[in-house]
N, C-alpha and C. Protein backbone atom coordinates (compact mmCIF):
# COMPACT_ATOMS: atom_id res chain seq x y z
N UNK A 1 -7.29 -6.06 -2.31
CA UNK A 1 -5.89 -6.44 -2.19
C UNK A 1 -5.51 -7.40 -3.32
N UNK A 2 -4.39 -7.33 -3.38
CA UNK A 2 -4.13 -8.01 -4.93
C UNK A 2 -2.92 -9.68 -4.04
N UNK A 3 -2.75 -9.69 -3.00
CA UNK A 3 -2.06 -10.70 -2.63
C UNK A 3 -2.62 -11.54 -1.31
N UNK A 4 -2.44 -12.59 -0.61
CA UNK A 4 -2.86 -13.25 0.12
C UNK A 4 -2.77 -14.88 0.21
N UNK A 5 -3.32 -15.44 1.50
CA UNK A 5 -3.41 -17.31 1.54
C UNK A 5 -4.68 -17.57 0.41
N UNK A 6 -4.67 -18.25 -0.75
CA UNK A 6 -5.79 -18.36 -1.57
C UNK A 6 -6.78 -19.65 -0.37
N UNK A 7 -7.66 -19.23 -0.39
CA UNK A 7 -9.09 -19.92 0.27
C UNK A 7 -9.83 -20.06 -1.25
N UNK A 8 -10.46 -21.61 -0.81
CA UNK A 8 -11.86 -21.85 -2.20
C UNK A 8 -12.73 -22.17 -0.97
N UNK A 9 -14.09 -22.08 -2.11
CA UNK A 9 -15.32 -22.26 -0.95
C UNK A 9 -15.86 -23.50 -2.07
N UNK A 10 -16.13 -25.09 -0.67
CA UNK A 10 -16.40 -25.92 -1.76
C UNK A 10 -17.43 -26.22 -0.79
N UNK A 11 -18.30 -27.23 -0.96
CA UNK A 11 -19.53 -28.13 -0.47
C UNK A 11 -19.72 -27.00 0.86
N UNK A 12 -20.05 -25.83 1.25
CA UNK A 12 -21.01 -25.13 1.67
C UNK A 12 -19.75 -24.82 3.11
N UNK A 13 -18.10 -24.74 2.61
CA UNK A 13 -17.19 -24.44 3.48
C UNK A 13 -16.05 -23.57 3.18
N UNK A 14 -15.33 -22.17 3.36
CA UNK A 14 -14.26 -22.30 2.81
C UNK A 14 -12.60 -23.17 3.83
N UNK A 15 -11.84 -22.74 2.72
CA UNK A 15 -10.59 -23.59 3.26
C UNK A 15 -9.65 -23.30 2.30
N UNK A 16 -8.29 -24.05 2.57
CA UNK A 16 -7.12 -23.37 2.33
C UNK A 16 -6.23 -24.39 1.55
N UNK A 17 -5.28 -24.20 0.39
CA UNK A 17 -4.97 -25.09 -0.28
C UNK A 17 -3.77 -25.51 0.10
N UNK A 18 -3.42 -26.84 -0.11
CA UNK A 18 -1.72 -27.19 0.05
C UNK A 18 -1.05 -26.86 -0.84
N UNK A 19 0.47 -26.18 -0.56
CA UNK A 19 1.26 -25.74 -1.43
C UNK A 19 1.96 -26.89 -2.48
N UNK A 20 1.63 -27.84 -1.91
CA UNK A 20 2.48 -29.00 -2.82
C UNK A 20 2.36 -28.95 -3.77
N UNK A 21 3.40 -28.95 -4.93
CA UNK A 21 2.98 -28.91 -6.30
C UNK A 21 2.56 -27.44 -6.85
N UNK A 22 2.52 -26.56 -5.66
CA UNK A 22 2.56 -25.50 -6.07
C UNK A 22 3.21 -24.30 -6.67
N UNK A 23 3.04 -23.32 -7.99
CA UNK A 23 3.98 -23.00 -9.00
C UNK A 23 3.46 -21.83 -8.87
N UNK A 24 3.98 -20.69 -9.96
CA UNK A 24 3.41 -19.39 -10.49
C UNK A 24 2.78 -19.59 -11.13
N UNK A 25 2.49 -20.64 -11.93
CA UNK A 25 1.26 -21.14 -13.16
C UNK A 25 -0.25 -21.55 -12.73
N UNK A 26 0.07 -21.99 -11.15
CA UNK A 26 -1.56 -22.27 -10.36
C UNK A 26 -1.13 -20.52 -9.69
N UNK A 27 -0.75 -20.10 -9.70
CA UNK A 27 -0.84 -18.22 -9.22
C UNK A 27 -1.03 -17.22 -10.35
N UNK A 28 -1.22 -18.17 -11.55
CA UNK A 28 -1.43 -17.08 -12.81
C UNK A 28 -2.68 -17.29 -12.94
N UNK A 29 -3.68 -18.93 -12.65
CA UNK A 29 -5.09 -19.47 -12.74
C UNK A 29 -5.77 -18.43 -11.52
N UNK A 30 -5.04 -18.01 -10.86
CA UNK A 30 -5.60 -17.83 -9.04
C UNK A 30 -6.30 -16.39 -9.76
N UNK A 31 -4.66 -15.25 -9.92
CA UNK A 31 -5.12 -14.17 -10.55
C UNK A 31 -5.96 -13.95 -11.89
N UNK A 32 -6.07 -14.80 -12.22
CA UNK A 32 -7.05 -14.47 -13.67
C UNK A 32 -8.32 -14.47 -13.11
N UNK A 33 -8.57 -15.68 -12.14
CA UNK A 33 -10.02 -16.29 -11.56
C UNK A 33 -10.11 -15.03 -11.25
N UNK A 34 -9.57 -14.38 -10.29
CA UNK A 34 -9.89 -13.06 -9.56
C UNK A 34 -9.68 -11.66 -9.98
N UNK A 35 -10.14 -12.00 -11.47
CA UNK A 35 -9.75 -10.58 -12.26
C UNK A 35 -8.52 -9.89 -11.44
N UNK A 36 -7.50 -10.28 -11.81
CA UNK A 36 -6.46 -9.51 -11.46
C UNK A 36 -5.21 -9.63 -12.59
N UNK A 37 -4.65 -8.24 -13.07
CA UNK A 37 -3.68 -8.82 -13.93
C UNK A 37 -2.79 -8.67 -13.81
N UNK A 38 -1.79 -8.77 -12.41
CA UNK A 38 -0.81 -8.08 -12.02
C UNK A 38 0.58 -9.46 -12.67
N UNK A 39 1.18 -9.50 -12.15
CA UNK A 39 2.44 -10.56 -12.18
C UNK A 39 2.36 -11.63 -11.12
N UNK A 40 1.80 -12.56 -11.74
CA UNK A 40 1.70 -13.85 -10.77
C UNK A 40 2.37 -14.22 -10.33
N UNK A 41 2.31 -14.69 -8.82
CA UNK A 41 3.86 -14.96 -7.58
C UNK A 41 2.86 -16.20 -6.66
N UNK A 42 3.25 -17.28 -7.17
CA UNK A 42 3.23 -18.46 -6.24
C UNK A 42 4.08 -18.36 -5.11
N UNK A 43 3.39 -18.00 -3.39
CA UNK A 43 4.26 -18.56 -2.16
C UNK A 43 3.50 -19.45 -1.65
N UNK A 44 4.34 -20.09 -0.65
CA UNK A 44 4.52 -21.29 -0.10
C UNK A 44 4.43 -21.21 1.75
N UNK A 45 4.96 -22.16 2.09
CA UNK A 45 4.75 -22.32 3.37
C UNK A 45 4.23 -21.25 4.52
N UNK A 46 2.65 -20.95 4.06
CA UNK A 46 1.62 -20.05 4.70
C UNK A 46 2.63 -18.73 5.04
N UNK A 47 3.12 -18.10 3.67
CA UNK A 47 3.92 -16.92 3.54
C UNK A 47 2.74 -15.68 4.60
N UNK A 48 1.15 -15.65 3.77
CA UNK A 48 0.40 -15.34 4.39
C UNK A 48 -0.33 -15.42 5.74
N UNK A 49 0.70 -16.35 6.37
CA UNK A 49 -0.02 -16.95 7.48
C UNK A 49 -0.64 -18.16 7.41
N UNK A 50 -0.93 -18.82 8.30
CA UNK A 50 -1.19 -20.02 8.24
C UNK A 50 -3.48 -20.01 8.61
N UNK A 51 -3.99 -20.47 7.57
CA UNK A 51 -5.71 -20.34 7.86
C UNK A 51 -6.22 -21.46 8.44
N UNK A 52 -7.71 -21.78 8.69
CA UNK A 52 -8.00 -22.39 9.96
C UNK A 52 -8.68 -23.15 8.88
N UNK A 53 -9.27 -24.26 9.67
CA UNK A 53 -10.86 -25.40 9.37
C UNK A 53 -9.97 -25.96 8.25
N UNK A 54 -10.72 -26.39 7.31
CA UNK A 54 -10.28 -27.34 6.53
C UNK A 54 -9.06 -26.97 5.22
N UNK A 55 -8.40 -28.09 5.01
CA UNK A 55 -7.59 -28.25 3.57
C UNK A 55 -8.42 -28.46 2.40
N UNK A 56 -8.92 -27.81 1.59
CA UNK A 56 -9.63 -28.37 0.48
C UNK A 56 -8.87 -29.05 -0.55
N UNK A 57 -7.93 -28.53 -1.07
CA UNK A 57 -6.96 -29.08 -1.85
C UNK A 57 -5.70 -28.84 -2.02
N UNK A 58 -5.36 -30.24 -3.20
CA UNK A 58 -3.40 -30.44 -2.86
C UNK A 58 -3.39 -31.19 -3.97
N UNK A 59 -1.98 -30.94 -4.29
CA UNK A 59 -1.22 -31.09 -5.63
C UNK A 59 -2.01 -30.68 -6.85
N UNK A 60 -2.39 -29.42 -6.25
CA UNK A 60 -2.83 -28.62 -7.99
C UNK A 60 -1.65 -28.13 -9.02
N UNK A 61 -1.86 -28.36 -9.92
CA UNK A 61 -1.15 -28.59 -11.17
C UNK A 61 -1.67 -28.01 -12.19
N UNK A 62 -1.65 -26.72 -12.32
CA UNK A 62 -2.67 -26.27 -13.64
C UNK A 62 -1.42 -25.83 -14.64
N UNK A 63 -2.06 -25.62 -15.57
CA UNK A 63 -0.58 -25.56 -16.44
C UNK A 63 -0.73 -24.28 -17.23
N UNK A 64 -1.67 -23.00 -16.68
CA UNK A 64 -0.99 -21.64 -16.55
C UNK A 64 -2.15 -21.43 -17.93
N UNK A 65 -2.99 -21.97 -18.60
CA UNK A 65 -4.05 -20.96 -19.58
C UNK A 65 -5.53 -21.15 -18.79
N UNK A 66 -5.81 -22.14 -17.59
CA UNK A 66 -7.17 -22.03 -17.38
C UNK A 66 -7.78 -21.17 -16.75
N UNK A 67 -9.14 -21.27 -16.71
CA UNK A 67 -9.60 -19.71 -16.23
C UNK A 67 -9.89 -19.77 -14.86
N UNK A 68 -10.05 -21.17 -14.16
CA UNK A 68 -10.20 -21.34 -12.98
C UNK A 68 -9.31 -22.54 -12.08
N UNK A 69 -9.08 -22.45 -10.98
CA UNK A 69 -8.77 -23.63 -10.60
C UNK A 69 -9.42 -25.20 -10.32
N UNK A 70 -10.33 -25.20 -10.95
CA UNK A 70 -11.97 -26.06 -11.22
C UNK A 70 -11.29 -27.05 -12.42
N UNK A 71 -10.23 -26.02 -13.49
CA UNK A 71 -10.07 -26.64 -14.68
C UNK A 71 -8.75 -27.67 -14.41
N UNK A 72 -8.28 -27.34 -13.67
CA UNK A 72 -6.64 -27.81 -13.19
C UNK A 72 -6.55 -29.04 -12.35
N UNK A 73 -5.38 -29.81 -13.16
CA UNK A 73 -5.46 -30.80 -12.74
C UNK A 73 -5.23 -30.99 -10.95
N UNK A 74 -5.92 -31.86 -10.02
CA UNK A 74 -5.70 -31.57 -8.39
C UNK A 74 -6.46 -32.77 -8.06
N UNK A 75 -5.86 -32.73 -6.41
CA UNK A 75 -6.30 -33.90 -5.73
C UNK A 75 -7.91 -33.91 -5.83
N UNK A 76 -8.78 -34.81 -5.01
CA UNK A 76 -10.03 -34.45 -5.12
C UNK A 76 -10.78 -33.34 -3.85
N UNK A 77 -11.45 -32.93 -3.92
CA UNK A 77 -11.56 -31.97 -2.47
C UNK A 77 -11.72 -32.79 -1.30
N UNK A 78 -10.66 -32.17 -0.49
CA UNK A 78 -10.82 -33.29 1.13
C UNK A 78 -10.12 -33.92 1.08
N UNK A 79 -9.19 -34.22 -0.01
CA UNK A 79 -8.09 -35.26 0.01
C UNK A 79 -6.58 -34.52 0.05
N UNK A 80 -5.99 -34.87 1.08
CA UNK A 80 -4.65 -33.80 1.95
C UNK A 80 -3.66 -34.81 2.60
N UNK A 81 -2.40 -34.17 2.42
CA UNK A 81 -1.12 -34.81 3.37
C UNK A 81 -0.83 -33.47 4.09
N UNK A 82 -1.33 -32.78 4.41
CA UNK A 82 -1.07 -31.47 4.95
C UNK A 82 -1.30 -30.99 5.91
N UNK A 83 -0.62 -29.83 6.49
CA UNK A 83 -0.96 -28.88 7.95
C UNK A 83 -1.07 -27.70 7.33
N UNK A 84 -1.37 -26.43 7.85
CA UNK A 84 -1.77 -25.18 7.70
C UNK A 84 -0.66 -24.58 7.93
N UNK A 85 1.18 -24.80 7.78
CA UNK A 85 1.96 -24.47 7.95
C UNK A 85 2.26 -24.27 6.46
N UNK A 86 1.19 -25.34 5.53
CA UNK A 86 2.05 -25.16 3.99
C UNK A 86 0.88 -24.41 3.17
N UNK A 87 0.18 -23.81 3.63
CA UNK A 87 -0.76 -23.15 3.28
C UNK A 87 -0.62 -21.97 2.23
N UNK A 88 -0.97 -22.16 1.03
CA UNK A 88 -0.72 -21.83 -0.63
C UNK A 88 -0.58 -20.03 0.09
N UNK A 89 -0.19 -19.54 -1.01
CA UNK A 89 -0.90 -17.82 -1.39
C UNK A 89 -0.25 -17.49 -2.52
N UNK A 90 -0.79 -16.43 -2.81
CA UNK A 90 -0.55 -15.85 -4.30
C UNK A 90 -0.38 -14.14 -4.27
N UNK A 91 0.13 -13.65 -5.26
CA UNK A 91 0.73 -12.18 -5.92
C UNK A 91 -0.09 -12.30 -6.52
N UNK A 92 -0.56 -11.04 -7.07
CA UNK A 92 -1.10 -10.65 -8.29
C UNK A 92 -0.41 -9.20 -8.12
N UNK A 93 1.07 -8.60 -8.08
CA UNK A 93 1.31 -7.76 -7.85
C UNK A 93 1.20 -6.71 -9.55
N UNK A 94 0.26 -5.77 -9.14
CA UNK A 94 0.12 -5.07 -10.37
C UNK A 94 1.30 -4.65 -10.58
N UNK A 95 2.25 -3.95 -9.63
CA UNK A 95 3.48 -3.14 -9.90
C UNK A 95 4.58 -3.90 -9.96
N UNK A 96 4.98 -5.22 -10.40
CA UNK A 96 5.88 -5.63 -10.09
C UNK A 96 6.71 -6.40 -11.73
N UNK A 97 5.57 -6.04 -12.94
CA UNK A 97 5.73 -6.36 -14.31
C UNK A 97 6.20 -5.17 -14.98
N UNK A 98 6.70 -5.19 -15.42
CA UNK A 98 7.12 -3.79 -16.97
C UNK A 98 6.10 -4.49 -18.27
N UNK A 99 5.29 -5.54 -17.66
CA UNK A 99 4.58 -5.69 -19.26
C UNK A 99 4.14 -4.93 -19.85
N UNK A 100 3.75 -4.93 -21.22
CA UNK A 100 3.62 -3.79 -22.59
C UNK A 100 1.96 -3.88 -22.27
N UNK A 101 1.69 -2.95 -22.05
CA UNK A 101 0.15 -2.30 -22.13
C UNK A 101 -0.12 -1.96 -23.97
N UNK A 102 -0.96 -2.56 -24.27
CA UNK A 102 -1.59 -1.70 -25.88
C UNK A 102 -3.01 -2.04 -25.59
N UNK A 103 -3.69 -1.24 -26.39
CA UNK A 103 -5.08 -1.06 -26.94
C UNK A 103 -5.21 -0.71 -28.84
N UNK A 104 -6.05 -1.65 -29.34
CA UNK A 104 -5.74 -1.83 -30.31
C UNK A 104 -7.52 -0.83 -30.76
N UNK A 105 -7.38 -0.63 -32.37
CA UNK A 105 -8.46 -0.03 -32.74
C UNK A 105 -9.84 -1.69 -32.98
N UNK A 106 -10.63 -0.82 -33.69
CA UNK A 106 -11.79 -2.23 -34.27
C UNK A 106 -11.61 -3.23 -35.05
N UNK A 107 -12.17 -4.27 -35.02
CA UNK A 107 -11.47 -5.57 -35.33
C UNK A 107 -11.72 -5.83 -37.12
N UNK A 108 -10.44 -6.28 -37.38
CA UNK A 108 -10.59 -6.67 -39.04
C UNK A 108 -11.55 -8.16 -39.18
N UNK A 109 -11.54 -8.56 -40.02
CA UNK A 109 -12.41 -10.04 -40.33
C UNK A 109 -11.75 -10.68 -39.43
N UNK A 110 -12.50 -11.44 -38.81
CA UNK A 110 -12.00 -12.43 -37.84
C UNK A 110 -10.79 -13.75 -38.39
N UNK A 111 -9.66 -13.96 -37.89
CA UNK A 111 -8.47 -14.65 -38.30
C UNK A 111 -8.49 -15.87 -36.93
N UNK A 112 -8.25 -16.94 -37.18
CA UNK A 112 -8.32 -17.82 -36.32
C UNK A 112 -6.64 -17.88 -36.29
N UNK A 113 -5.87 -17.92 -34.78
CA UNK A 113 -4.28 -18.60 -35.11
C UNK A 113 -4.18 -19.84 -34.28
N UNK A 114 -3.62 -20.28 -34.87
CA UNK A 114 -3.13 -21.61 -33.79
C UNK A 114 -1.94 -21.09 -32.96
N UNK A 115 -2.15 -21.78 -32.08
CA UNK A 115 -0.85 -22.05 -30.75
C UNK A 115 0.56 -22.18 -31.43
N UNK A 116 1.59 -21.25 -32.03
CA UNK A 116 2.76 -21.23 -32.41
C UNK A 116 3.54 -20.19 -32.17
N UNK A 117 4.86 -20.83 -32.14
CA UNK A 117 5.92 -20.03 -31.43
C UNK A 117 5.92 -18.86 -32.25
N UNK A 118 5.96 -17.86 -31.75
CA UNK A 118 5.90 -16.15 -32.01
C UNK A 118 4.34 -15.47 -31.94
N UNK A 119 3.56 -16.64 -31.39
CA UNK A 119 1.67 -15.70 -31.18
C UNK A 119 2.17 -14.75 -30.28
N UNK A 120 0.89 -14.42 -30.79
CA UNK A 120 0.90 -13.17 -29.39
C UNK A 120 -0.28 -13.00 -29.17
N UNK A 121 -0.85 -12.47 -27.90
CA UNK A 121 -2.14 -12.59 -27.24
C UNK A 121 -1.88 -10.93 -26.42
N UNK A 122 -3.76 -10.76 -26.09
CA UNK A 122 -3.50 -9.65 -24.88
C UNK A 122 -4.09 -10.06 -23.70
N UNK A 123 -3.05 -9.71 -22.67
CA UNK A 123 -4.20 -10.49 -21.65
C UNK A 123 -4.66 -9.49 -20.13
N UNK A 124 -5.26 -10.27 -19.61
CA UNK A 124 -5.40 -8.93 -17.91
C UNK A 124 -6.23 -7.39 -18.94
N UNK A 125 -6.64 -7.46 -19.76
CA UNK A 125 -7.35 -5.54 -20.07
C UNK A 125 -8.66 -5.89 -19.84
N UNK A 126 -9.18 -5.06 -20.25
CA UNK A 126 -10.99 -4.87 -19.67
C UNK A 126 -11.81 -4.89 -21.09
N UNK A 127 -11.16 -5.20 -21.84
CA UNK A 127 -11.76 -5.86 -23.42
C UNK A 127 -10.74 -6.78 -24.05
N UNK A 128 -11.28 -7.77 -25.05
CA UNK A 128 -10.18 -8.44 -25.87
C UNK A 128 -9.58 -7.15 -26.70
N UNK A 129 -9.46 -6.40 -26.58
CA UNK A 129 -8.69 -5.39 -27.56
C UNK A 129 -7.79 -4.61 -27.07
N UNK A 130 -7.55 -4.86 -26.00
CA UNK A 130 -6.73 -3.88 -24.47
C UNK A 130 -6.04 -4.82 -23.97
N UNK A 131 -4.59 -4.77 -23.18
CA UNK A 131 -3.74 -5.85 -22.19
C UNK A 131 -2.37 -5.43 -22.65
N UNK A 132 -1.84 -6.78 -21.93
CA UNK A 132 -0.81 -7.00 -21.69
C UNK A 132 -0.04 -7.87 -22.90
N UNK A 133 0.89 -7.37 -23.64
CA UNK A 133 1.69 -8.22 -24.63
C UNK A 133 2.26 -9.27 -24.29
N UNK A 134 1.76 -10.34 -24.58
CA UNK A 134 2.36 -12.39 -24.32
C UNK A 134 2.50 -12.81 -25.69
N UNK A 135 3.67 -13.26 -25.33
CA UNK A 135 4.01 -14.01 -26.63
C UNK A 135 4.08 -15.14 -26.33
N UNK A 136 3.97 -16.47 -27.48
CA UNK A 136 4.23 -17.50 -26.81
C UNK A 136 5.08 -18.04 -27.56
N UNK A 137 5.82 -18.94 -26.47
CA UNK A 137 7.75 -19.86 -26.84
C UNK A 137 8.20 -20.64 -25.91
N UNK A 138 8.44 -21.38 -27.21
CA UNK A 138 8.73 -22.96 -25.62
C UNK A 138 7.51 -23.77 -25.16
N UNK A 139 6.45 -23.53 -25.76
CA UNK A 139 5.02 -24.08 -24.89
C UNK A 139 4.73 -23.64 -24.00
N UNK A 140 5.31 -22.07 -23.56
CA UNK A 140 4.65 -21.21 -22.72
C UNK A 140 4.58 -19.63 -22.95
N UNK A 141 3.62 -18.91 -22.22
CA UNK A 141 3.29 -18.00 -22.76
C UNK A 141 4.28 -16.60 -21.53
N UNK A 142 4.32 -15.60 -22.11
CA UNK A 142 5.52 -14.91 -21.12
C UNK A 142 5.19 -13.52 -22.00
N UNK A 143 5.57 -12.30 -20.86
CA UNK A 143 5.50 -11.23 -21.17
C UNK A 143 6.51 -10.53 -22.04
N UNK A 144 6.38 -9.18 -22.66
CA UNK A 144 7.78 -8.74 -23.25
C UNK A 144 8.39 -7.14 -22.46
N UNK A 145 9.05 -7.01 -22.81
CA UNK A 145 9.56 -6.22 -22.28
C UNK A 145 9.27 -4.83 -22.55
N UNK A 146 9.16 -3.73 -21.88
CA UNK A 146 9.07 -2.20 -23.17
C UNK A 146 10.35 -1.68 -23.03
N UNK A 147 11.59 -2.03 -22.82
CA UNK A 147 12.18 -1.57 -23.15
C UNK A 147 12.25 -1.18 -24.67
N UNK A 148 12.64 -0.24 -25.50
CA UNK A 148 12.50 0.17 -26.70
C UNK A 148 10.90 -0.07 -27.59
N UNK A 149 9.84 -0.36 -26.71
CA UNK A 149 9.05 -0.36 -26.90
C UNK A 149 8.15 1.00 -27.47
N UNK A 150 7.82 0.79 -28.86
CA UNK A 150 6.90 2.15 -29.72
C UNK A 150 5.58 1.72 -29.87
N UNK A 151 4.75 3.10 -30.11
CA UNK A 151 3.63 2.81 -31.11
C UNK A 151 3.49 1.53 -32.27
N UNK A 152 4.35 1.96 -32.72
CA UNK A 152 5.01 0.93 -34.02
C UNK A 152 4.94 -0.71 -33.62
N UNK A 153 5.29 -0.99 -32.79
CA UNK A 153 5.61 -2.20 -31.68
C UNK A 153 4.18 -2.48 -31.42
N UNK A 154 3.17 -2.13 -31.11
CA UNK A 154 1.64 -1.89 -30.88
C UNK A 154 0.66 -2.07 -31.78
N UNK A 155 1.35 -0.96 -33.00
CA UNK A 155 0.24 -1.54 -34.35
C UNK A 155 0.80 -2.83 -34.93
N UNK A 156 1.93 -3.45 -34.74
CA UNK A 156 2.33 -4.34 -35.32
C UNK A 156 1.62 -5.59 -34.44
N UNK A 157 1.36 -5.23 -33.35
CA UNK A 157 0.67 -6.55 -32.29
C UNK A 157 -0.51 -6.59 -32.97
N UNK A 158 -1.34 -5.34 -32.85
CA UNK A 158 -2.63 -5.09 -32.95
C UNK A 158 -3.28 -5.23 -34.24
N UNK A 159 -2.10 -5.87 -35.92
CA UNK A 159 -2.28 -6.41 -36.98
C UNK A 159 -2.68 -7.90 -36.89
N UNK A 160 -1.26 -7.78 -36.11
CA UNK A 160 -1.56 -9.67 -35.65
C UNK A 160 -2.77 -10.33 -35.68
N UNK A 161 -2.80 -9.86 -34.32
CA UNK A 161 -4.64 -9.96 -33.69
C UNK A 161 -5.46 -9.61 -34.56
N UNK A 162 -5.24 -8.82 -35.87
CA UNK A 162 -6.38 -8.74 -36.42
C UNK A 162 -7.27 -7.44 -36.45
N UNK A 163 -6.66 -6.65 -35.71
CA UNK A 163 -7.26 -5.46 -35.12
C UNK A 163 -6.66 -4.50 -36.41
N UNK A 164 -6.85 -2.89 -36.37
CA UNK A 164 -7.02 -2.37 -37.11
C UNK A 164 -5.78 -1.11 -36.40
């Protein structure tokens, strides 16, 4: 299933997170953790239902590139203002993006880029050479559209990157 109440399993328990502070950017960390590359959807007040035993954590704050919720800034585990009424969950709805799918050929000499407005990255494929078209603007990273989307549109990503 690609949606649900997110549960972590910490000191030999699982449990259920508080929504506080909760965004699509700790639902983009959730789906990546869980190989999923659908369109990240932060809900809220135990949309999924409300889960049992403990709160592990609250006021996670990740800011949408880490690979886990381990990396993101959050309370410490066990530390809660919460009931199981505000109990986190997440989308990873595959069908719910028009993002640009490419696959690029074999890689040219390796090009290092820095973090600037107009990168572009692939993300969610099953190699660095396969995904989803993100560009980044504004200090955040966001999908594009296919509308009028070509081949052309593809090898021009897949130069970027370096690819062939």
């Amino acid at each position: 299933s690609f949606e649900g109440r997110v549960e972590v399993y910490h000191d030999g328990k699982w449990g259920t997170i508080c929504d506080d502070q909760w965004d699509d950017r700790d639902a983009e960390v959730v789906c990546r953790q869980l190989g999923l590359s659908g369109t990240p959807k932060a809900l809220s007040w135990a949309h999924y239902g409300q889960g049992s035993g403990p709160i592990l954590l609250d006021e996670v704050q990740c800011s949408g590139n880490e690979l886990s919720l381990d990396q993101c800034k959050k309370s410490d585990w066990g530390q809660q203002n919460c009931d199981h009424i505000e109990d986190a969950g997440v989308s990873c709805d595959p069908f719910t993006g028009t993002a640009l799918p490419v696959r690029c050929g074999r890689s040219l000499p390796h090009i290092t880029w820095l973090t600037q407005q107009g990168m572009v990255r692939l993300a969610g494929g099953r190699s660095p050479s396969e995904g989803r078209v993100e560009v980044y603007y504004n200090g955040d990273w966001g999908t594009v559209c296919d509308d009028g989307w070509t081949d052309l549109g593809a090898q021009v990503v897949c130069r970027q990157l370096g690819f062939r």
